[in-house]
N, C-alpha and C. Protein backbone atom coordinates (compact mmCIF):
# COMPACT_ATOMS: atom_id res chain seq x y z
N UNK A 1 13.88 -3.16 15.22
CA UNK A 1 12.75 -2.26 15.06
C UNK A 1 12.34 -2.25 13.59
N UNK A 2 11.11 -2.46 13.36
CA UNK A 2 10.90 -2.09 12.04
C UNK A 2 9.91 -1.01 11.19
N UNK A 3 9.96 -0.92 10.15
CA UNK A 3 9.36 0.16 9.86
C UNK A 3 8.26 0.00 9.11
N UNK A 4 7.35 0.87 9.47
CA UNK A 4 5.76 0.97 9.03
C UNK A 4 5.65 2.37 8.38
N UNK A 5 4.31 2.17 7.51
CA UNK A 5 3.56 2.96 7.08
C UNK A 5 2.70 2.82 6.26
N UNK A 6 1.83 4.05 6.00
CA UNK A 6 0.74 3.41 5.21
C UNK A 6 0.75 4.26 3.48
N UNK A 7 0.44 3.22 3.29
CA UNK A 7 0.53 3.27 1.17
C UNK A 7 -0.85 3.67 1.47
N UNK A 8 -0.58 5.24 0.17
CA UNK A 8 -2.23 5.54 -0.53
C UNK A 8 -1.96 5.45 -1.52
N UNK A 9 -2.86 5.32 -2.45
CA UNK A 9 -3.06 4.11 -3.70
C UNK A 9 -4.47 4.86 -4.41
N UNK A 10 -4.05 5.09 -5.45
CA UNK A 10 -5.43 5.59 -6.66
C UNK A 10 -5.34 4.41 -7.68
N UNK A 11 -6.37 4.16 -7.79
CA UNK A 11 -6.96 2.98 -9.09
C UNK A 11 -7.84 3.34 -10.09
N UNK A 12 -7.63 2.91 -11.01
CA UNK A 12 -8.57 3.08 -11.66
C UNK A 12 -9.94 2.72 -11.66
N UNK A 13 -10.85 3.59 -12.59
CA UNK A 13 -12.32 3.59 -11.83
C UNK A 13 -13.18 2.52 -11.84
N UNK A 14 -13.52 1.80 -10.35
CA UNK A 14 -14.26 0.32 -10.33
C UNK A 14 -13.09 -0.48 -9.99
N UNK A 15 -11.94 -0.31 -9.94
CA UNK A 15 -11.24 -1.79 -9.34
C UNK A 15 -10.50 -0.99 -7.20
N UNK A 16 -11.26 -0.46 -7.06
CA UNK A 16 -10.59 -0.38 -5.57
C UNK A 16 -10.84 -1.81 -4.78
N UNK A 17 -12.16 -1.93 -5.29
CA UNK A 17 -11.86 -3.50 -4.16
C UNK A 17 -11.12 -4.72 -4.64
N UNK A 18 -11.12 -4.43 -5.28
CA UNK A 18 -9.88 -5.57 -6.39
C UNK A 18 -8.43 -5.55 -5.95
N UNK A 19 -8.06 -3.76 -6.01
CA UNK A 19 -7.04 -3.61 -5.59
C UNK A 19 -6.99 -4.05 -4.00
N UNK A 20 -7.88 -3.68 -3.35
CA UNK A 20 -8.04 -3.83 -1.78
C UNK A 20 -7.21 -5.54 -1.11
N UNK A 21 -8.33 -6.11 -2.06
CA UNK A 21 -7.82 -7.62 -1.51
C UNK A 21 -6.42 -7.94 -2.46
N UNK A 22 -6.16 -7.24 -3.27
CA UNK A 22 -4.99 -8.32 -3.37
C UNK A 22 -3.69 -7.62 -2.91
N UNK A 23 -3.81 -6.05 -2.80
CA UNK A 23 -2.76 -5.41 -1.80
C UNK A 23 -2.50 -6.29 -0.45
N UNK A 24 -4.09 -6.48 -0.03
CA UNK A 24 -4.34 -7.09 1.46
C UNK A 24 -3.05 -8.55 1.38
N UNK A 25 -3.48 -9.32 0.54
CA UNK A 25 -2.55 -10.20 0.02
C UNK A 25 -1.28 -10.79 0.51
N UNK A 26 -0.26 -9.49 -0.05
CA UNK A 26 1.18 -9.32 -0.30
C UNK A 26 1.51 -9.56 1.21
N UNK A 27 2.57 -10.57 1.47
CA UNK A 27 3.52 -10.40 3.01
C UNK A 27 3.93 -9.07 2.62
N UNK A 28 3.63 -8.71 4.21
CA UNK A 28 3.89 -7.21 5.02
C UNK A 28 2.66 -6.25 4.65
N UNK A 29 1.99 -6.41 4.31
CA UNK A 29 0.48 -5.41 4.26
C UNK A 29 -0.18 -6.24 5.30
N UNK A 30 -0.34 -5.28 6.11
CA UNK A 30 -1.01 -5.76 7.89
C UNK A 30 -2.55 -5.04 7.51
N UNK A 31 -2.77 -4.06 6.16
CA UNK A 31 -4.41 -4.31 6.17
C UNK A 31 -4.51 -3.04 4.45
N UNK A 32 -5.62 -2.98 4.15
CA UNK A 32 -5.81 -2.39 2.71
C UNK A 32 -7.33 -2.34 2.87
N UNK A 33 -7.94 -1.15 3.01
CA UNK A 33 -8.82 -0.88 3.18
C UNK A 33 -9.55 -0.19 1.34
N UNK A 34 -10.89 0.19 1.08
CA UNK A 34 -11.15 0.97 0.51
C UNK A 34 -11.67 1.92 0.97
N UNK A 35 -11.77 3.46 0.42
CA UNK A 35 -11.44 4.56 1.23
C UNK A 35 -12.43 5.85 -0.02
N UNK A 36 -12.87 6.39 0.67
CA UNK A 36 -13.41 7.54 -0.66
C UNK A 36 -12.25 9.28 -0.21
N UNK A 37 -12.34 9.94 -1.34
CA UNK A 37 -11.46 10.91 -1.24
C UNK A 37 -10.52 10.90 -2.66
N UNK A 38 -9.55 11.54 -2.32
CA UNK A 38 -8.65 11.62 -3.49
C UNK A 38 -7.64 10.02 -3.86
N UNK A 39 -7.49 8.87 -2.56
CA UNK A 39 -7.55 7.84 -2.84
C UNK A 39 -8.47 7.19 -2.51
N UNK A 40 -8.14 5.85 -3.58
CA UNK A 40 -8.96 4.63 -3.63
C UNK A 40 -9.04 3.62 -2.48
N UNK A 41 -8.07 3.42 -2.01
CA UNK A 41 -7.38 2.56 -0.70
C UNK A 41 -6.23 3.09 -0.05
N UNK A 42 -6.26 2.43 1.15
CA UNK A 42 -5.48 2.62 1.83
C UNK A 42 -4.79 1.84 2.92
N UNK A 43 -3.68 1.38 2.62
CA UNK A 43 -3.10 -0.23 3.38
C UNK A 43 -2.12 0.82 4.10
N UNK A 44 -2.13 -0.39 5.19
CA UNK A 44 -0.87 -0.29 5.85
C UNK A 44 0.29 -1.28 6.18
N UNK A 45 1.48 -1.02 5.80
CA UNK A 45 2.84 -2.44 5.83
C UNK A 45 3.74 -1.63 6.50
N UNK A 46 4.44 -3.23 6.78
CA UNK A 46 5.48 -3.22 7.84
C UNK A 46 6.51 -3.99 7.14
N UNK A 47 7.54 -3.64 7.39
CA UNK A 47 8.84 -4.19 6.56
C UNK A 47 10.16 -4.32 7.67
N UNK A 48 11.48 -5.05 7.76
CA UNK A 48 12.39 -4.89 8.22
C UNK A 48 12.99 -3.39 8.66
N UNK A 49 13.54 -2.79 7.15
CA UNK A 49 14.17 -1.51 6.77
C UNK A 49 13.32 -0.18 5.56
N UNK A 50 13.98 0.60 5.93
CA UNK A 50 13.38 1.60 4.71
C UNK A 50 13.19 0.85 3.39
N UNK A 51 14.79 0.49 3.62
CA UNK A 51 14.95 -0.08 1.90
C UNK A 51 14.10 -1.39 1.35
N UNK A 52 13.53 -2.18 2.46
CA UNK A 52 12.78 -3.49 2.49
C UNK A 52 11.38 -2.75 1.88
N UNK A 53 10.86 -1.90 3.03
CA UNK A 53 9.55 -1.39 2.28
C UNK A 53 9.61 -0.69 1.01
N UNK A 54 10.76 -0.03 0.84
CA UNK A 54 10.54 0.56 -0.79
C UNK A 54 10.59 -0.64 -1.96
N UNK A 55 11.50 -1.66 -1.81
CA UNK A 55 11.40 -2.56 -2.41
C UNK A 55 9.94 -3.41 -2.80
N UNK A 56 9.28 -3.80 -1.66
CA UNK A 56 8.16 -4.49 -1.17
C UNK A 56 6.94 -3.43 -1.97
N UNK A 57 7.13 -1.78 -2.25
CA UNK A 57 5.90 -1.20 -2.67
C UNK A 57 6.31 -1.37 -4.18
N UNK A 58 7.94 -1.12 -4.84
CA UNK A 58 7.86 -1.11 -5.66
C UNK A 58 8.02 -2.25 -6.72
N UNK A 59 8.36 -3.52 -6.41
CA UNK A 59 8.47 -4.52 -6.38
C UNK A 59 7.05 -5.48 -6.76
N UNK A 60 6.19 -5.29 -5.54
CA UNK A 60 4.93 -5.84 -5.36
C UNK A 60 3.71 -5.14 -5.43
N UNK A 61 3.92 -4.26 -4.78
CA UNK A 61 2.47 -3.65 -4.57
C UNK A 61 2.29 -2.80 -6.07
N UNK A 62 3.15 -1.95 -6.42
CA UNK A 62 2.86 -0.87 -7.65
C UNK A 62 2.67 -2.33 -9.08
N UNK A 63 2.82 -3.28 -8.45
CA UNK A 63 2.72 -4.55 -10.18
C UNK A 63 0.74 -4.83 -9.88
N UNK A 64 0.15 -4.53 -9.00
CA UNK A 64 -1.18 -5.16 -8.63
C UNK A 64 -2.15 -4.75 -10.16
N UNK A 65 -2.76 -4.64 -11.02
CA UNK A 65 -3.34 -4.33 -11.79
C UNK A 65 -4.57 -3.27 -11.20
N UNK A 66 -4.61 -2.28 -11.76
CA UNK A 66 -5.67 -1.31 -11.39
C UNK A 66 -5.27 -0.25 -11.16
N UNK A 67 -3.40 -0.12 -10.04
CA UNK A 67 -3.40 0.79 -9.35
C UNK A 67 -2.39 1.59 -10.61
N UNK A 68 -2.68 2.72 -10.27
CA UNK A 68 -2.42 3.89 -11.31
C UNK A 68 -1.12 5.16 -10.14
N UNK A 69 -1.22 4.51 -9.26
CA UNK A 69 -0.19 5.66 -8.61
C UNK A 69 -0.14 5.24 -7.15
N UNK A 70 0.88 5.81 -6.24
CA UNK A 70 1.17 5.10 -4.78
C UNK A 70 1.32 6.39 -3.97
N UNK A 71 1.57 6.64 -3.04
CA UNK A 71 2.39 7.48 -1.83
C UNK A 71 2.91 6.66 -0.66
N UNK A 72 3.85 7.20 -0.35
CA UNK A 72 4.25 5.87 0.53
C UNK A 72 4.73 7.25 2.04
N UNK A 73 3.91 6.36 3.28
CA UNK A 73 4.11 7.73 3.82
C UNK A 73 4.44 6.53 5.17
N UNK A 74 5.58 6.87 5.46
CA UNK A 74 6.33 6.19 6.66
C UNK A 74 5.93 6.96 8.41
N UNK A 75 5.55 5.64 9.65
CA UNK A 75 5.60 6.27 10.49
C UNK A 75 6.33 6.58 11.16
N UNK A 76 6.20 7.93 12.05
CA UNK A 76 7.39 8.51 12.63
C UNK A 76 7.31 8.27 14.30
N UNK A 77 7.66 8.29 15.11
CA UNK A 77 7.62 8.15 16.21
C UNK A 77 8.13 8.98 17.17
N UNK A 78 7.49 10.30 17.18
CA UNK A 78 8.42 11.65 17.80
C UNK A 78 8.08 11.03 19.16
């Protein structure tokens, strides 16, 4: 079984679609949208384990140039 969720992501001002495609990019981001609101985008990845996706956001995704901050919000399956 593996685990999903979706990363919200603030960038700095003028690079969301920048950030968009190259989040989109990274193995395990299944999509990275741009988004208006308090974030800039908003992807969603899938990873093996917890520890795979924390690795994979902090690892890869938080190095993308632009992005200024993450949330990483895992799905649950009640």
């Amino acid at each position: 079984m593996s685990v999903n969720a979706y990363l919200l992501i603030q960038c700095e001002v003028g690079k969301a679609a920048q950030v968009a495609t190259e989040v989109s990019a990274i193995d395990g981001v299944l999509s990275a949208e741009d988004v208006t609101g308090p974030y800039d985008v908003i992807a969603r990845a899938e990873a093996g384990t917890i520890d795979d996706l924390g690795k994979m956001v902090v690892s890869q995704v938080q190095l993308v140039e632009g992005i200024t901050r993450t949330l990483t919000c895992p799905v649950v399956n009640l």
